[in-house]
Protein backbone atom coordinates (compact mmCIF):
# COMPACT_ATOMS: atom_id res chain seq x y z
CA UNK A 1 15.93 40.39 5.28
CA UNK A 2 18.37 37.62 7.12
CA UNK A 3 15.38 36.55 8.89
CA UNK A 4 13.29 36.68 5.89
CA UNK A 5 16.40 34.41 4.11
CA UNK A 6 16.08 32.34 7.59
CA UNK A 7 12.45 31.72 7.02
CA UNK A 8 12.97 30.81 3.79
CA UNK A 9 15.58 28.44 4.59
CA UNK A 10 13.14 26.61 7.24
CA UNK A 11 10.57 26.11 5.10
CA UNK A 12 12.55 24.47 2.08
CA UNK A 13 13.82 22.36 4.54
CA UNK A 14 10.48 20.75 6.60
CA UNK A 15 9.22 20.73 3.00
CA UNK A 16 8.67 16.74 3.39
CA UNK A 17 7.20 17.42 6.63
CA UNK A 18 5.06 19.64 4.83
CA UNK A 19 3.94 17.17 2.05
CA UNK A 20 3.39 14.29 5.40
CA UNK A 21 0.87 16.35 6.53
CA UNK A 22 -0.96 16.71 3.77
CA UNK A 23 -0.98 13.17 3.42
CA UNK A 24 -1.97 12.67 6.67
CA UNK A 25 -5.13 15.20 5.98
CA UNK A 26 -5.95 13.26 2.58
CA UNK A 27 -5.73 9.87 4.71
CA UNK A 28 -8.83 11.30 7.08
CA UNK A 29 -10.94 11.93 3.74
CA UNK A 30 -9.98 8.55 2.11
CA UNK A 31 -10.61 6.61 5.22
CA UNK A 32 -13.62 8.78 7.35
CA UNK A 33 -15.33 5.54 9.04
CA UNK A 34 -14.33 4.68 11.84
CA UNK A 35 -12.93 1.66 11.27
CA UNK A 36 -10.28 3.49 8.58
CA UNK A 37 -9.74 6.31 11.22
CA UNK A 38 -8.91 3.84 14.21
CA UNK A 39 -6.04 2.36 11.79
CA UNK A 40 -4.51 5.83 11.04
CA UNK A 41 -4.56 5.76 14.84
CA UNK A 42 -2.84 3.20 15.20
CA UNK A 43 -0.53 3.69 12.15
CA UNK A 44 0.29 7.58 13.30
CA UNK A 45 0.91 6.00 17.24
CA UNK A 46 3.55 3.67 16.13
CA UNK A 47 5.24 6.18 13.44
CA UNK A 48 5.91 8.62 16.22
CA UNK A 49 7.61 6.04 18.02
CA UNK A 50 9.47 4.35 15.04
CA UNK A 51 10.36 7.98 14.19
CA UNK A 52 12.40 8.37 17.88
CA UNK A 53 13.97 5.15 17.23
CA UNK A 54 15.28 6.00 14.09
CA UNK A 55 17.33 8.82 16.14
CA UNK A 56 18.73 6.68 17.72
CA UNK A 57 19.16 3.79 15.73
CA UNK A 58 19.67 5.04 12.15
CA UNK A 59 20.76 8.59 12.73
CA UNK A 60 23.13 7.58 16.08
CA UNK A 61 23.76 4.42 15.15
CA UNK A 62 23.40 2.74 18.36
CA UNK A 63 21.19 -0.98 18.53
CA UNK A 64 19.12 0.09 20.60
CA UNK A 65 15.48 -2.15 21.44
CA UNK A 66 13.32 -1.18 24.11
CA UNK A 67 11.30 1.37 22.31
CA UNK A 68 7.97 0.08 24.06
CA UNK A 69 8.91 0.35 27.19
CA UNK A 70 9.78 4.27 26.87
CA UNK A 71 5.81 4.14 25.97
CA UNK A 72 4.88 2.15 28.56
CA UNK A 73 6.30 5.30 30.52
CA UNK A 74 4.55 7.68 28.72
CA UNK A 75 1.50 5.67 28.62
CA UNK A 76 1.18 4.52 32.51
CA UNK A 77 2.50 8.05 33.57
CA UNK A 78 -0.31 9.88 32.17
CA UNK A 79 -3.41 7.60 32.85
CA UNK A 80 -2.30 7.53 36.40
CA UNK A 81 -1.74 11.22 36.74
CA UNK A 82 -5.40 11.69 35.32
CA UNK A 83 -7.21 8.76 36.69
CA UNK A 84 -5.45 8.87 39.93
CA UNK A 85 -4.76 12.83 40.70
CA UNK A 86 -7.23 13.87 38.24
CA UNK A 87 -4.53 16.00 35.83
CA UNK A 88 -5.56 17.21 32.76
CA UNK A 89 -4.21 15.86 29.55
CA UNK A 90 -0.99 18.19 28.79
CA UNK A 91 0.39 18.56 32.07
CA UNK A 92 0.07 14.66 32.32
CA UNK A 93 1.70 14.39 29.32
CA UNK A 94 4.34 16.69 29.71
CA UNK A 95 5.14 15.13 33.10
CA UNK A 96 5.02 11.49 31.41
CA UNK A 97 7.65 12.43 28.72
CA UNK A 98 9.88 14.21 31.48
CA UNK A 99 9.88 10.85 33.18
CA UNK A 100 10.58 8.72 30.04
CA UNK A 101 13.75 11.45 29.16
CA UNK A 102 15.36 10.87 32.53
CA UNK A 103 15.08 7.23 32.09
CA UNK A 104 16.15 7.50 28.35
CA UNK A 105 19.45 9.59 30.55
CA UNK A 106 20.12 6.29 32.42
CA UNK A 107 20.11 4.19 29.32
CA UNK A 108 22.31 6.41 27.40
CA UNK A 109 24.74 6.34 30.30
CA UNK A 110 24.26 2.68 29.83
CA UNK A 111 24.72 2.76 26.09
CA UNK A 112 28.69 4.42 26.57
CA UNK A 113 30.34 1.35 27.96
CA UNK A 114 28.34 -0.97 25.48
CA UNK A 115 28.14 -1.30 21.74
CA UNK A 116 26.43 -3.57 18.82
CA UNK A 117 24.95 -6.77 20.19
CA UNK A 118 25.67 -5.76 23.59
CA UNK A 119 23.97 -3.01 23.74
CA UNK A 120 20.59 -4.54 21.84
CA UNK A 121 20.46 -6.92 24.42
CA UNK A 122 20.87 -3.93 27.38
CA UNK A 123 18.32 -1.75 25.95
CA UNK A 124 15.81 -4.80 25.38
CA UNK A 125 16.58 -5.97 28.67
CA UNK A 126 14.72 -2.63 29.88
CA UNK A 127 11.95 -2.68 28.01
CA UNK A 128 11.69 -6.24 29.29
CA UNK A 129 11.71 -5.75 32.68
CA UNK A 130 9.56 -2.41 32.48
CA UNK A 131 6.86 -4.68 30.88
CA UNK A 132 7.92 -7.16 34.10
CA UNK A 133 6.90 -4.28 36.81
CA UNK A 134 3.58 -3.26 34.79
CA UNK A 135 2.71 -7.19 35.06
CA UNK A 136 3.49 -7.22 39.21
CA UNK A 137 -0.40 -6.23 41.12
CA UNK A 138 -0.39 -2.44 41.90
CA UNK A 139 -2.15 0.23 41.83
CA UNK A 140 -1.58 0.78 37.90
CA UNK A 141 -3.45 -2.68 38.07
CA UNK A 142 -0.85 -5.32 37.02
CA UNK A 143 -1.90 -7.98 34.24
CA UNK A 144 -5.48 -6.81 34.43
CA UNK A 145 -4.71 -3.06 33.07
CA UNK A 146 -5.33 0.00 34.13
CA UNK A 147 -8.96 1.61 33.27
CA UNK A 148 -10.85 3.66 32.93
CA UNK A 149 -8.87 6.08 31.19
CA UNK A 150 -10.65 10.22 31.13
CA UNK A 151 -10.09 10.99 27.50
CA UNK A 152 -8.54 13.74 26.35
CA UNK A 153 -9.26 17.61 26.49
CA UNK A 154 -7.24 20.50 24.71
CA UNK A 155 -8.30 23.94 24.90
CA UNK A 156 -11.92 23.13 26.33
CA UNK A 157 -12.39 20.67 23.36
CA UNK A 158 -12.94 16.95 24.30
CA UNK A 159 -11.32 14.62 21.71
CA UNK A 160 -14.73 12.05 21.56
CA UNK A 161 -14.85 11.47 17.57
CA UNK A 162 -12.74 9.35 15.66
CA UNK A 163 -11.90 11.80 13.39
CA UNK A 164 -11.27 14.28 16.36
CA UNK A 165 -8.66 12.01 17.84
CA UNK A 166 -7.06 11.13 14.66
CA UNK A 167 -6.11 14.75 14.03
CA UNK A 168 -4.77 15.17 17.99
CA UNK A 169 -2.15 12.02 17.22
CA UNK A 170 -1.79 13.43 13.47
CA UNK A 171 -0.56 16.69 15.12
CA UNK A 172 1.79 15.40 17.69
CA UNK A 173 3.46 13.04 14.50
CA UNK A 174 3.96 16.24 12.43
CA UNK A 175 5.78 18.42 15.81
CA UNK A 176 7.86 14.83 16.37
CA UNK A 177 8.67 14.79 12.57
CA UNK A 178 8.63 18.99 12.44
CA UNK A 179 11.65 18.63 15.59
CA UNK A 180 13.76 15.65 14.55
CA UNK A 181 14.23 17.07 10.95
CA UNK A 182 15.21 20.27 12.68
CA UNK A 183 17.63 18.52 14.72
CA UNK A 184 18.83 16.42 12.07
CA UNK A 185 19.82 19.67 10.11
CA UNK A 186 21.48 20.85 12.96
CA UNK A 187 25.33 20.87 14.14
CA UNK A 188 23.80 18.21 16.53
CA UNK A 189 22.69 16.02 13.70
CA UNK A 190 25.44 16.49 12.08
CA UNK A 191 27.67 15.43 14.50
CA UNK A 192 25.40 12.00 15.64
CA UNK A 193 25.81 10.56 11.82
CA UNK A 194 29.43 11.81 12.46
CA UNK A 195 29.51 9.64 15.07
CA UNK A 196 27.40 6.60 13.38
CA UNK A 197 30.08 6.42 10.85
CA UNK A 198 33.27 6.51 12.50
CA UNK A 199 32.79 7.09 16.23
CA UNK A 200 36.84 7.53 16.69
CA UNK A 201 36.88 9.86 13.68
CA UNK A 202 33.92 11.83 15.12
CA UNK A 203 36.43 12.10 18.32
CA UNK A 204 38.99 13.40 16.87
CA UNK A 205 37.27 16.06 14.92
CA UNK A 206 36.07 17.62 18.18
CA UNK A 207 32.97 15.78 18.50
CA UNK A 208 31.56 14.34 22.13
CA UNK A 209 30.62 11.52 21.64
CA UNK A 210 29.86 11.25 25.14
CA UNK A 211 27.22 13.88 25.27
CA UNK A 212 25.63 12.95 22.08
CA UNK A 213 24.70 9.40 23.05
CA UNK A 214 23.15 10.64 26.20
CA UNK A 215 21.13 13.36 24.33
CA UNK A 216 19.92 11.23 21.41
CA UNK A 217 18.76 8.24 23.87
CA UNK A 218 17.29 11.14 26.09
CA UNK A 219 15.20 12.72 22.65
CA UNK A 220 14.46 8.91 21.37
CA UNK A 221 13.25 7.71 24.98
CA UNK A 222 10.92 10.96 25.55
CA UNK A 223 9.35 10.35 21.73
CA UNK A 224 8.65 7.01 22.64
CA UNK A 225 6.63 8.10 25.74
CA UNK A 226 4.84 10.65 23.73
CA UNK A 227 3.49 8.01 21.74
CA UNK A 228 2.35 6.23 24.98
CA UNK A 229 1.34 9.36 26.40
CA UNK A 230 -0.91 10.29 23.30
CA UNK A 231 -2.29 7.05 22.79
CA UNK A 232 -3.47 5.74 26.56
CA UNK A 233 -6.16 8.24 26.92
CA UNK A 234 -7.52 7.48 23.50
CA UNK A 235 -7.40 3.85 24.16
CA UNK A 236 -9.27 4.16 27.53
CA UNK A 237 -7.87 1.26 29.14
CA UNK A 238 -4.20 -0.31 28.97
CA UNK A 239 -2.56 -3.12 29.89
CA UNK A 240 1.18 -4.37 30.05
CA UNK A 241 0.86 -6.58 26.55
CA UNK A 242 0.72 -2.91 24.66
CA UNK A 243 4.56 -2.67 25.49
CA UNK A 244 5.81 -6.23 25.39
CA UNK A 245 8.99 -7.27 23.83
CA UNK A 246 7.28 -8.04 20.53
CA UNK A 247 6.50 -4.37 20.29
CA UNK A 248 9.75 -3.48 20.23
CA UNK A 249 10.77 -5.76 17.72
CA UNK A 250 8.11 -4.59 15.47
CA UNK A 251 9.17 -0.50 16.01
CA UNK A 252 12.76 -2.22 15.31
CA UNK A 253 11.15 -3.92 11.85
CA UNK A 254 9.49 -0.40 10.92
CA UNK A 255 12.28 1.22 11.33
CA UNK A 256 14.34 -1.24 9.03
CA UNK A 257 11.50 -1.67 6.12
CA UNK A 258 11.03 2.03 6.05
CA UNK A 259 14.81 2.92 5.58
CA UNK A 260 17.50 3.10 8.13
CA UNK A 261 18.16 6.94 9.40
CA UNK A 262 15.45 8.31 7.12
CA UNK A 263 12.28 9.99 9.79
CA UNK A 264 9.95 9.78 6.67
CA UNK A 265 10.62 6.51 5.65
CA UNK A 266 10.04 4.98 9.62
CA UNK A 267 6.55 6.55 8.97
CA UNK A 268 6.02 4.78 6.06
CA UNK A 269 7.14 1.41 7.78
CA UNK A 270 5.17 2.01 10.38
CA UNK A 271 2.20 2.61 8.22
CA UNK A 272 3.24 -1.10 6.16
CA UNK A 273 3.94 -3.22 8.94
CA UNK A 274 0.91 -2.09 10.78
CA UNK A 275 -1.54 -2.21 8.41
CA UNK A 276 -0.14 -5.78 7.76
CA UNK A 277 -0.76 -7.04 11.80
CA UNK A 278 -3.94 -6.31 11.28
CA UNK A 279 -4.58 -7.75 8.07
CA UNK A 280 -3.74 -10.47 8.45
CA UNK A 281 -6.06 -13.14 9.83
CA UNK A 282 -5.79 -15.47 12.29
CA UNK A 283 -3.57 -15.28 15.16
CA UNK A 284 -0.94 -12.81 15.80
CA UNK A 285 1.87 -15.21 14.92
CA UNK A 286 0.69 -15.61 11.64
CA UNK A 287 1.34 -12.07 11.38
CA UNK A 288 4.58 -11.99 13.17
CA UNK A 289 5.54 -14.40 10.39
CA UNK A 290 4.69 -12.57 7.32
CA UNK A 291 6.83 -9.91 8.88
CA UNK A 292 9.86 -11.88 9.41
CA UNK A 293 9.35 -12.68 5.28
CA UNK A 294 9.16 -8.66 4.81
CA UNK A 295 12.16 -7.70 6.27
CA UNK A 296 14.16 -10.79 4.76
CA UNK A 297 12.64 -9.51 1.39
CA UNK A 298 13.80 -5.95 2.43
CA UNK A 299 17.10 -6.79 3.64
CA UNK A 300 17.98 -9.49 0.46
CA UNK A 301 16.63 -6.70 -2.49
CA UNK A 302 15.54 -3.59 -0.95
CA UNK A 303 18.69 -3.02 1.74
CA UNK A 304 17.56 0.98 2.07
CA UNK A 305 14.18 0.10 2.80
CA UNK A 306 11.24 2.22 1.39
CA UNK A 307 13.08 5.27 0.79
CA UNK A 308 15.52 3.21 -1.41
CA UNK A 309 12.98 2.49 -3.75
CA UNK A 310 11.56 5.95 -3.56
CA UNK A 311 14.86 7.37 -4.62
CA UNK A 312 15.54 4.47 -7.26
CA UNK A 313 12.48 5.98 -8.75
CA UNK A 314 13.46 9.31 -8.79
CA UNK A 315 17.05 8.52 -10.10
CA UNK A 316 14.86 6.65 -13.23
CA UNK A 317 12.88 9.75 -13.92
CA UNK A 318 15.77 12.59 -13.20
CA UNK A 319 17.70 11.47 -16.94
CA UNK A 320 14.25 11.29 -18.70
CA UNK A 321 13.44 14.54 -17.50
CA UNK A 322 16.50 16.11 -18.89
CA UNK A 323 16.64 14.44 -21.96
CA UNK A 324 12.59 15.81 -22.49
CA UNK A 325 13.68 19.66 -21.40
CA UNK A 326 16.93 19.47 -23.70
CA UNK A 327 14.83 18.43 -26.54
CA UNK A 328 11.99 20.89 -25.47
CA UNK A 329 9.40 17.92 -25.28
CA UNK A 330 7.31 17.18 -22.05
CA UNK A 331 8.80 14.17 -20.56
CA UNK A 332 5.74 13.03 -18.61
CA UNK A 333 4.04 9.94 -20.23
């Protein structure tokens, strides 16, 4: 029975993972051409990543801004272990998003002596110059990308189809989301919004702080380079400007139009702000634009991002709800 109560427990909990990935099954049978499927690619890429940074931004509370190049990592590592040694996909992967946690270890060393401002400006600094080795000639081919890219096989099953590949990504988003809820829940989680709040409070209460920033950067850093990991081989080819700076800005604007510290609601920005990129025509800055008006609009009237309006709707229909089962009539319209 206590691990019957246990289960129980778990599953009321990842309920909202739960109801993603049903959403994330109804997307595929809205949006079966391939054109609709290569978005939710795209949109399910970028949530796994915007998910990690919300760890560490919104949950941790550290600035942090070089998302991209922890995918960069991920993404590099495992095209070169399986163009160049001929790995197959996990192993490569696995071995990518080792390599992006020990360099997420560094940066959280980094991130004890520096806070706020300071420590935006270190973490963007990597992702910078990661982007500035990618761009130097090599053998991971410099400016001109890195191609061709074997795609990838799980279980004997090559992931050719659109809608094949849009369920491996849509898989790896609900473990990412499945984990950092669990963690979240956790005496660990617990103890990092602890430590977001009142970091010399957190101290004092027994928490170290020390070995939480290192851990959260360390879980962040090795999400981000599952989402490069996951994405390179579908992508075939790669090239540096897939982890530029402006990447990490835009994880940084998902993360802040979905809802700060919310895992659900940096899937939801992610699925906004990258449906708008590619909406909108013309150049990319005209794009870039529109989503420095979003998060102005976000930040001036929605401050809690998309969450906050998804709970100012649910705090409008609780009352009308009771009122209709105190009276014994159906409240629904």
């Amino acid at each position: 029975m206590p691990n019957m109560k246990g289960l129980l427990r778990l599953a009321r909990s990842q309920a909202p993972t739960a109801a993603a990935a049903i959403v994330l099954v109804l997307y595929a049978q809205l949006n079966g051409d391939p054109a609709g499927l290569a978005l939710g690619v795209n949109i399910v890429v970028a949530a796994i990543a915007a998910v990690g940074l919300t760890l560490v931004i919104g949950s941790a509370g550290q600035l942090a801004l070089g998302q991209a190049g922890f995918m960069a990592i991920g993404a590099y590592g495992t095209a070169y272990l399986m163009l160049a040694k001929g790995w197959s996909f996990v192993p490569a992967v696995v071995v990518s998003v080792a390599l992006a946690l020990v360099v997420g270890i560094v940066v959280g060393y980094i991130a004890l002596r520096l806070r706020g401002n300071y420590l935006a400006m270190a973490t963007l600094a990597v992702g910078s110059g990661i982007y500035a080795l990618l761009v130097i000639p090599s053998r991971l081919g410099g400016a001109n990308g890195y191609s061709p890219i074997p795609l990838p096989t799980l279980f004997g099953h090559r992931f050719v189809s659109s809608l094949d590949q849009y369920f491996l990504v849509a898989g790896f988003l609900v473990l990412v989301l499945f984990g950092a809820r669990f963690l979240l829940l956790s005496r660990v989680g617990r103890e990092l919004i602890a430590m977001r709040d009142d970091e010399v409070a957190a101290r004092t209460v027994g928490v170290n702080v020390t070995v939480r920033k290192v851990q959260i950067f360390a879980i962040a850093s090795a999400i981000g380079g599952l989402a490069g990991a996951v994405t390179a081989p579908l992508q075939g080819a790669i090239d540096p400007t897939l982890f530029s700076t402006a990447v990490s800005l835009q994880l940084f604007v998902m993360v802040v139009v979905g809802g700060l510290g919310n895992i659900y609601g940096a899937v939801l920005g992610a699925a906004l702000v990258t449906y708008l990129i590619q909406a909108v025509p013309g150049s990319g800055s005209w794009a870039l634009t529109l989503l420095g008006a979003v998060v102005v609009a976000f930040m001036a009237f929605l401050p809690d991002g998309i969450v906050g309006l998804v709970r100012l709707g649910r705090r409008l229909v609780e009352p009308h709800s009771r009122r209709g089962a105190r009276t014994g009539v159906d409240a629904r319209p």
